[in-house]
N, C-alpha and C. Protein backbone atom coordinates (compact mmCIF):
# COMPACT_ATOMS: atom_id res chain seq x y z
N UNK A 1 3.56 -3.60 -17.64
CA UNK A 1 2.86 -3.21 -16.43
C UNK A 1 3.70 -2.26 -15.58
N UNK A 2 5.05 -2.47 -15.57
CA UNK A 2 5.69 -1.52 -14.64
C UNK A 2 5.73 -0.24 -14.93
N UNK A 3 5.19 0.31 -16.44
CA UNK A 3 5.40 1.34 -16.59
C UNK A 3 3.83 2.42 -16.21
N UNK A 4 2.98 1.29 -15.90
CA UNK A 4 1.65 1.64 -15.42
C UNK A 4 2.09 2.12 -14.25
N UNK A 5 2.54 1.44 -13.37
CA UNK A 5 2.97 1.21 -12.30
C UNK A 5 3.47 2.64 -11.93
N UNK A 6 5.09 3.10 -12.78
CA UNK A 6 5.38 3.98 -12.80
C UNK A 6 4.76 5.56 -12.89
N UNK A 7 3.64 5.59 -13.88
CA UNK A 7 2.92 6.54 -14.08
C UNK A 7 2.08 6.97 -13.18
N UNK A 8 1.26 5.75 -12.51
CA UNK A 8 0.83 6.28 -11.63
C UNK A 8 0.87 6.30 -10.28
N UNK A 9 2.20 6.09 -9.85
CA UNK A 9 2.67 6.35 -8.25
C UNK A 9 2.40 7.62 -7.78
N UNK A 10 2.69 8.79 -8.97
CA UNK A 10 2.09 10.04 -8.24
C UNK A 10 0.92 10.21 -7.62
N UNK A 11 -0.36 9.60 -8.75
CA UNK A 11 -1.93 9.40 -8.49
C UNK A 11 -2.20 8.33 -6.79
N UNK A 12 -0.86 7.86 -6.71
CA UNK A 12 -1.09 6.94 -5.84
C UNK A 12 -0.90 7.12 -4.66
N UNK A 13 0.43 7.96 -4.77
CA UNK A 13 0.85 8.30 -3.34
C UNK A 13 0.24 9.90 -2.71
N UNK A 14 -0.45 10.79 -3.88
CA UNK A 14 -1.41 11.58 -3.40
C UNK A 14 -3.16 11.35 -2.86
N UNK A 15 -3.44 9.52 -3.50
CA UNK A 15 -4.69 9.09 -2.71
C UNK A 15 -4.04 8.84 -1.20
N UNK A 16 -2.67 7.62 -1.21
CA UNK A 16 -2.33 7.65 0.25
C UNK A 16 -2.80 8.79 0.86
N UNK A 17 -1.65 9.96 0.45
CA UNK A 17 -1.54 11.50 1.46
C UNK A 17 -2.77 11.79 1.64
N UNK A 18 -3.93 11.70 0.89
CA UNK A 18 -5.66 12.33 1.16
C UNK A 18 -5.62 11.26 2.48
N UNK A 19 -5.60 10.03 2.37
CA UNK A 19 -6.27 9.12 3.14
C UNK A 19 -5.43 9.26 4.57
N UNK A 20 -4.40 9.64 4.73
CA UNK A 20 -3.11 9.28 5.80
C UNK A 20 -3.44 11.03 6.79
N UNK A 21 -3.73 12.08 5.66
CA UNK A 21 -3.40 13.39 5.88
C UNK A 21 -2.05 13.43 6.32
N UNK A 22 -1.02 13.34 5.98
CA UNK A 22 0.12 13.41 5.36
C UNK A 22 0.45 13.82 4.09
N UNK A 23 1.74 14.17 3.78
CA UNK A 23 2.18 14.11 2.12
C UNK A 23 3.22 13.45 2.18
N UNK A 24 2.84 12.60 1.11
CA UNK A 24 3.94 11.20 0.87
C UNK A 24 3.93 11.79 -0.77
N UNK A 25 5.39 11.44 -0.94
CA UNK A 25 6.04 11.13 -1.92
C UNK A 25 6.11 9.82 -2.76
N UNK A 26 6.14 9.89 -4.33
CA UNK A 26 5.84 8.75 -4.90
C UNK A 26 6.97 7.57 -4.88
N UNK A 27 8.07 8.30 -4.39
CA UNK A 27 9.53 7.14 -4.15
C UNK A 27 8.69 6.92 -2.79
N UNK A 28 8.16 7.08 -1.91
CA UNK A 28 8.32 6.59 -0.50
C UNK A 28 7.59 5.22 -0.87
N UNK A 29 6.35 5.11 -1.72
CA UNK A 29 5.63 4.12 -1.80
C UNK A 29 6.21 3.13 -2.36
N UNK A 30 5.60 1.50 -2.27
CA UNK A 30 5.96 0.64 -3.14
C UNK A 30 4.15 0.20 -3.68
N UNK A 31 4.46 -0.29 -5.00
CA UNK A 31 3.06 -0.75 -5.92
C UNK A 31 3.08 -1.69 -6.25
N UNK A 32 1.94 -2.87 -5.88
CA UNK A 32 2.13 -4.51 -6.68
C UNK A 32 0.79 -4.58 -7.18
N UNK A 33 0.69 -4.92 -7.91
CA UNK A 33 -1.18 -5.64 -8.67
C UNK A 33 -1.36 -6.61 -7.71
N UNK A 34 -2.35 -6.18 -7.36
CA UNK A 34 -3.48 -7.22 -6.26
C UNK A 34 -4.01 -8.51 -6.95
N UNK A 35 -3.40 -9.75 -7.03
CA UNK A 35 -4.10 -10.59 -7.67
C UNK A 35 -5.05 -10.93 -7.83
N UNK A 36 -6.44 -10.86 -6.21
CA UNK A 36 -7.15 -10.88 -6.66
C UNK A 36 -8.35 -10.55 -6.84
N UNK A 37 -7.65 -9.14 -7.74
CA UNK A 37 -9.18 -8.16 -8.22
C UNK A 37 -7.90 -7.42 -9.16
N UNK A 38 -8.66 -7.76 -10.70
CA UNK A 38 -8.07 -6.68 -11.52
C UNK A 38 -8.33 -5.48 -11.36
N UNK A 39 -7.05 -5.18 -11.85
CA UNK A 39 -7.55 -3.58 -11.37
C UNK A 39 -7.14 -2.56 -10.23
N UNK A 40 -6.79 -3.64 -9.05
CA UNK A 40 -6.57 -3.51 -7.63
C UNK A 40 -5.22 -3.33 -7.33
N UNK A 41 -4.88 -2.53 -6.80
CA UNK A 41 -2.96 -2.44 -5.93
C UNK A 41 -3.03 -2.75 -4.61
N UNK A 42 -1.56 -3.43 -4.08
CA UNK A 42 -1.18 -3.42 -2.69
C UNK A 42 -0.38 -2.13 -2.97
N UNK A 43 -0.32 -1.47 -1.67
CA UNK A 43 0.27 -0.06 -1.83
C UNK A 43 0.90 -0.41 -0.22
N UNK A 44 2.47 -0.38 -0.28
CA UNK A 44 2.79 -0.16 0.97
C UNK A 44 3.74 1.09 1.12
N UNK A 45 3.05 1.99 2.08
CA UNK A 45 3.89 3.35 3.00
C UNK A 45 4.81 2.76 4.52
N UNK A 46 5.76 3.44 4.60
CA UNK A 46 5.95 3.22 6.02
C UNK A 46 5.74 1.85 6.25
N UNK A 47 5.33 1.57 7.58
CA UNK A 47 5.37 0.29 8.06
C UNK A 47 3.41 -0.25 7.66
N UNK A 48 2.54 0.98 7.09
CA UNK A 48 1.45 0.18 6.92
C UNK A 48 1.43 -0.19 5.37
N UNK A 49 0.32 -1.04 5.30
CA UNK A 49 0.04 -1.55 4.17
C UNK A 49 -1.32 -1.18 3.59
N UNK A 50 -1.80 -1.01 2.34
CA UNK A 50 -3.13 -0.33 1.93
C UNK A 50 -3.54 -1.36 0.73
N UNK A 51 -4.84 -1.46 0.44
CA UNK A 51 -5.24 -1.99 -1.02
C UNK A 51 -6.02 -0.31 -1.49
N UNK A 52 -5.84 -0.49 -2.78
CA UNK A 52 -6.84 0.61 -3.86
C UNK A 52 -7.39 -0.35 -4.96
N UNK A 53 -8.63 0.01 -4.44
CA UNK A 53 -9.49 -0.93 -5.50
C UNK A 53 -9.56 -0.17 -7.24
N UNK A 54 -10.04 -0.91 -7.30
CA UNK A 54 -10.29 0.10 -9.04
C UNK A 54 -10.85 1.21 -9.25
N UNK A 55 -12.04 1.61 -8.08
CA UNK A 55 -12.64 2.83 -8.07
C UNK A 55 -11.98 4.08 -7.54
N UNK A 56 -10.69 3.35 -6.82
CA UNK A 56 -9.86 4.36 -6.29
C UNK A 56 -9.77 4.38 -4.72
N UNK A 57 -10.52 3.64 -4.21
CA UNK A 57 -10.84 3.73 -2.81
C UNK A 57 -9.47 3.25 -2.30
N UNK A 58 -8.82 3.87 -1.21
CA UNK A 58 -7.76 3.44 -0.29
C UNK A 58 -8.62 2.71 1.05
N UNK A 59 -8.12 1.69 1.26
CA UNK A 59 -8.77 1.02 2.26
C UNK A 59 -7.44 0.43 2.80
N UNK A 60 -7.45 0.29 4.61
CA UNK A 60 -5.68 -0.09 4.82
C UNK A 60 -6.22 -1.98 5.16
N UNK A 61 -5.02 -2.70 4.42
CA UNK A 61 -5.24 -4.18 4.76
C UNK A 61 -4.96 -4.35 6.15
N UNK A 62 -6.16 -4.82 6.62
CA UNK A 62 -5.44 -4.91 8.07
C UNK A 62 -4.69 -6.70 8.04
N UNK A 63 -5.03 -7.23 7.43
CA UNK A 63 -4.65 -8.47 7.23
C UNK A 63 -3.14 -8.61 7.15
N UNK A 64 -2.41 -7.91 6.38
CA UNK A 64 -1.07 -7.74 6.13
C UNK A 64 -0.36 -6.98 7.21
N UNK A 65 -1.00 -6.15 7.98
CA UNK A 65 -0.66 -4.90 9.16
C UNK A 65 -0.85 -6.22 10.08
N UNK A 66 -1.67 -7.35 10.18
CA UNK A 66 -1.14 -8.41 11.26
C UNK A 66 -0.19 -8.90 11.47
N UNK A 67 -0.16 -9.83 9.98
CA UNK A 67 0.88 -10.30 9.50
C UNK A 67 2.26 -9.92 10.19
N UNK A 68 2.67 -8.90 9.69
CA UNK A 68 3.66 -8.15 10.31
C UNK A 68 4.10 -7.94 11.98
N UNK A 69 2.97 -7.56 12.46
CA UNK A 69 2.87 -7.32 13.63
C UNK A 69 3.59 -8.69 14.37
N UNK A 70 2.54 -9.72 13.99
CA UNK A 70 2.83 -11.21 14.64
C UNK A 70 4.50 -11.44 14.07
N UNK A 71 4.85 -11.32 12.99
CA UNK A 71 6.26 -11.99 12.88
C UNK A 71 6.90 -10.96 13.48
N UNK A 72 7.01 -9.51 13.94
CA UNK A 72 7.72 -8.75 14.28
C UNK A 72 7.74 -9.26 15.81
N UNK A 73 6.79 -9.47 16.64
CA UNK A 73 6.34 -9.52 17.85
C UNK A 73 7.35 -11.42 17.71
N UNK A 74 7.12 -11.96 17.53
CA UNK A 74 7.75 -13.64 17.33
C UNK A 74 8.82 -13.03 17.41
N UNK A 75 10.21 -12.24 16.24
CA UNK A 75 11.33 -11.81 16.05
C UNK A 75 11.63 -11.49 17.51
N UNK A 76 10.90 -10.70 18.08
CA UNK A 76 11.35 -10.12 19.45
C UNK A 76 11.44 -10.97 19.99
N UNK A 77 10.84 -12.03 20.49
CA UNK A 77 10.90 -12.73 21.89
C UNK A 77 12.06 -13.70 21.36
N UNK A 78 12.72 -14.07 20.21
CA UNK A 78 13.84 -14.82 19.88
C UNK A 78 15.07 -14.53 20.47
């Protein structure tokens, strides 16, 4: 799988750049298989986070962009 992975970070990080209007680079990204939906990636840029479904669609998780937010926001007030 990692070499899937590998191959297509370019394909991946040029859907980001369409979706962001930016150009991201395929080192900037990281790629995990979405457990659950074959087929599917977590794609994280920067500080956001994205799913790509199988059809290709970039959609940003806002679920995980909480996530973050709340433990970052907790970290602070410590």
């Amino acid at each position: 799988m990692d070499i899937i992975y590998a191959a297509e970070r370019p394909s991946i990080a040029n859907l980001i750049g369409d979706h962001v209007k930016q150009s991201v680079t395929p080192d900037e990204i990281e790629v995990t298989a979405n457990p659950n939906e074959t087929g599917s990636f977590y794609v994280g840029w920067r500080q956001e986070r994205y799913v790509l479904s199988p059809s290709g669609q970039i959609e940003s998780d806002r679920r995980m962009a909480f996530q973050q937010t709340a433990i970052s926001e907790y970290l602070a007030r410590r």
